[in-house]
N, C-alpha and C. Protein backbone atom coordinates (compact mmCIF):
# COMPACT_ATOMS: atom_id res chain seq x y z
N UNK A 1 -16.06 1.10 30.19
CA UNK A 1 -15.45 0.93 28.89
C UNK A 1 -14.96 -0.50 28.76
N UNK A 2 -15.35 -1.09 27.76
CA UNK A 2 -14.77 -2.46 27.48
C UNK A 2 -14.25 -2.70 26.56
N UNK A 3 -13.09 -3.70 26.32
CA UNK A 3 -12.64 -3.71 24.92
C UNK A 3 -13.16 -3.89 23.76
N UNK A 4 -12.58 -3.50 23.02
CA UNK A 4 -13.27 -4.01 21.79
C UNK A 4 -12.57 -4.51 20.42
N UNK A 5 -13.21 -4.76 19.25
CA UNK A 5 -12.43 -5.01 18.04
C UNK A 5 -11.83 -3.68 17.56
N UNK A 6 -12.00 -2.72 17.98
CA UNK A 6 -10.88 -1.56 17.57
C UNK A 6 -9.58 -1.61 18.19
N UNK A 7 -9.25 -2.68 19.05
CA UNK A 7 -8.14 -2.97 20.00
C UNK A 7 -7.47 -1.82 20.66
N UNK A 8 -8.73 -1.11 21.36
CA UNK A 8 -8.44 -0.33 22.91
C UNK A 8 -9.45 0.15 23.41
N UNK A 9 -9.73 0.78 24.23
CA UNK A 9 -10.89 0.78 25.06
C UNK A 9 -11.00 2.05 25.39
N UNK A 10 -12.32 1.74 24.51
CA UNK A 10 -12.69 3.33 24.26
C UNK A 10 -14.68 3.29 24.60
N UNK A 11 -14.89 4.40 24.72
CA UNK A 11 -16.73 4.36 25.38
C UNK A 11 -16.97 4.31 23.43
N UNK A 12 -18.29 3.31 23.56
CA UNK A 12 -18.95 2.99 22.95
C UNK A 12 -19.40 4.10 22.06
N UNK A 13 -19.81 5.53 22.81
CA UNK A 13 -20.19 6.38 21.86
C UNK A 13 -19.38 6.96 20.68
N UNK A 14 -17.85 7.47 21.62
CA UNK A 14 -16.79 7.51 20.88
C UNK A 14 -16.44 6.99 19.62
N UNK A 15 -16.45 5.39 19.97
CA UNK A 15 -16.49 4.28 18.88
C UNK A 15 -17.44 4.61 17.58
N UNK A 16 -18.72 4.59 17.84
CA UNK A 16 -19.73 5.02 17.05
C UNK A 16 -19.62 6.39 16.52
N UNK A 17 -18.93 7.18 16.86
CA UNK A 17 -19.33 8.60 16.43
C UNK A 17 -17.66 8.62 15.27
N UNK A 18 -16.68 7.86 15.82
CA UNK A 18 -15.38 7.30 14.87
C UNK A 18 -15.90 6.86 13.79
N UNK A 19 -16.56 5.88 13.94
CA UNK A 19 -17.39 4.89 12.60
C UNK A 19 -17.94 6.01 11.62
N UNK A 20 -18.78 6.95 12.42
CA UNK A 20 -19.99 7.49 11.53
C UNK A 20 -18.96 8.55 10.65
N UNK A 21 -17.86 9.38 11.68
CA UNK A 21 -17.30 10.35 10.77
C UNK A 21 -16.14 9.51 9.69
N UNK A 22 -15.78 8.27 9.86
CA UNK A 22 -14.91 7.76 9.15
C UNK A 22 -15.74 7.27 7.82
N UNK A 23 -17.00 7.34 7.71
CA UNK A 23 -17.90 6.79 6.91
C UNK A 23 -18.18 7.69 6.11
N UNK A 24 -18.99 8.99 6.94
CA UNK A 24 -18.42 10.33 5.82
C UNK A 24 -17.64 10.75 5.51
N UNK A 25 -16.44 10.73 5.68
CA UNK A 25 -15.08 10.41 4.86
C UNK A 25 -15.33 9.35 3.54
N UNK A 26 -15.38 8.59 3.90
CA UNK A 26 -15.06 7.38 3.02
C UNK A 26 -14.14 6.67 3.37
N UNK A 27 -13.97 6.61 4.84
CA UNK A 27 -12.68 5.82 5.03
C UNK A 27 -12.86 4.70 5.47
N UNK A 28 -12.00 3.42 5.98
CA UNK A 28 -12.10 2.57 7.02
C UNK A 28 -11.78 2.86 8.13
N UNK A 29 -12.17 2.49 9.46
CA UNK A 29 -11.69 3.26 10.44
C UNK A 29 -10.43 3.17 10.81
N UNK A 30 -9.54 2.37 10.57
CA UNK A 30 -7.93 2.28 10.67
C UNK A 30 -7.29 3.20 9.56
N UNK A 31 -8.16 3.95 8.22
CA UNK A 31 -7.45 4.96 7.95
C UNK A 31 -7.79 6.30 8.29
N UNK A 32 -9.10 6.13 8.94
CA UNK A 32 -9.73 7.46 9.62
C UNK A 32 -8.63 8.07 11.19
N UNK A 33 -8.00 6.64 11.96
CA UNK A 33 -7.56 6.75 12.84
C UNK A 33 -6.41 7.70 12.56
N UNK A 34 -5.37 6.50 11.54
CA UNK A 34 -4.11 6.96 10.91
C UNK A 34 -4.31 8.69 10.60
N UNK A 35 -5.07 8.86 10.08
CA UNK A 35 -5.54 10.18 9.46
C UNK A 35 -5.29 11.63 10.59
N UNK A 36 -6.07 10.95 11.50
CA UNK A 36 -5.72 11.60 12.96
C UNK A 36 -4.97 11.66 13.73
N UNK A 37 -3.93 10.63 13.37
CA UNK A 37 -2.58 10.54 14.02
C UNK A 37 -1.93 11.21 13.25
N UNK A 38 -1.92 11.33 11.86
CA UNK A 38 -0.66 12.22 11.01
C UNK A 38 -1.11 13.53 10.77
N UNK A 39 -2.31 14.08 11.27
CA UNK A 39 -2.60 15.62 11.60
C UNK A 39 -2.35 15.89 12.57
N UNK A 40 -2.32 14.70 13.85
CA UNK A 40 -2.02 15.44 15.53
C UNK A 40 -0.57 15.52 15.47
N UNK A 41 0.53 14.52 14.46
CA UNK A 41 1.77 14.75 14.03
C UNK A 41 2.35 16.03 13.74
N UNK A 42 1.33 16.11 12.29
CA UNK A 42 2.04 17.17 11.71
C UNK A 42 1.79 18.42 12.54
N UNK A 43 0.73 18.96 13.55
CA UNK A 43 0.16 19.78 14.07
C UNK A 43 1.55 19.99 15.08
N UNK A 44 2.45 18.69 15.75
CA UNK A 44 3.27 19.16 17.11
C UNK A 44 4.60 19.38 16.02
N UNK A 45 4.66 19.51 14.84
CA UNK A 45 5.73 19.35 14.10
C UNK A 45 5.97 21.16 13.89
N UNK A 46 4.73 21.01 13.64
CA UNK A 46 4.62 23.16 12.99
C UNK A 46 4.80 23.90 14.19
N UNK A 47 4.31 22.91 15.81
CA UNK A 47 4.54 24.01 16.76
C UNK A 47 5.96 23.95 17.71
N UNK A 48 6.52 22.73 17.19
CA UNK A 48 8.28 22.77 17.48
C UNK A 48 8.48 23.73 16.56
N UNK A 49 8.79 23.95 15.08
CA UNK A 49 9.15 24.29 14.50
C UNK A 49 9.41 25.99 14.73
N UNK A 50 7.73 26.34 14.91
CA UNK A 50 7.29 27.50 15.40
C UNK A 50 8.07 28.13 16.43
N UNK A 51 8.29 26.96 17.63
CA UNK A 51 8.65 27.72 18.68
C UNK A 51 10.56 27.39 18.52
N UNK A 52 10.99 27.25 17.61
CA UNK A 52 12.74 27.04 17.09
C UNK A 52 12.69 28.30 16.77
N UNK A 53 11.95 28.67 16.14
CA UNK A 53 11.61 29.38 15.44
C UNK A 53 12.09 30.93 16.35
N UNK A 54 11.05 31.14 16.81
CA UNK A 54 11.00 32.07 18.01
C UNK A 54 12.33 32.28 18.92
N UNK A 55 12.73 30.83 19.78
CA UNK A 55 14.02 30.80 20.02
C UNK A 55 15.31 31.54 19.25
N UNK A 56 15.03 30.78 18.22
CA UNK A 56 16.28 31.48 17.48
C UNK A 56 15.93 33.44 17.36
N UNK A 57 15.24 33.15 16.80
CA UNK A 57 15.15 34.99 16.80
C UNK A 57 15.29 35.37 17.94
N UNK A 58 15.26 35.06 19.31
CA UNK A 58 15.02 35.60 19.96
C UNK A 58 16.80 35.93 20.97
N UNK A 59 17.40 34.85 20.34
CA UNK A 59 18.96 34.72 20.74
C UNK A 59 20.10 34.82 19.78
């Protein structure tokens, strides 16, 4: 893996297969990234929540 202009180092295919789905999107790949950071967000947000959740009922 070598660096690259996406500034981190990632395998080449990866890179390319980022590009291609950020393209069918319509995105650029810095909002395709973002995109994936504020779903892997919101995703640990629903499963704190979830498991407060549980806690509390459960005490």
């Amino acid at each position: 893996m070598a660096k690259t202009q996406l500034g981190a180092r990632v395998d080449e295919d990866v890179a390319e297969l980022a590009k291609k789905r950020a393209a069918d999107l319509g995105l650029s790949i810095g909002d395709y990234l973002a995109r994936l950071v504020q779903d892997d967000a919101s995703g640990l947000r629903a499963r704190a929540v979830d498991a407060a959740a549980r806690f509390l009922a459960e005490h």
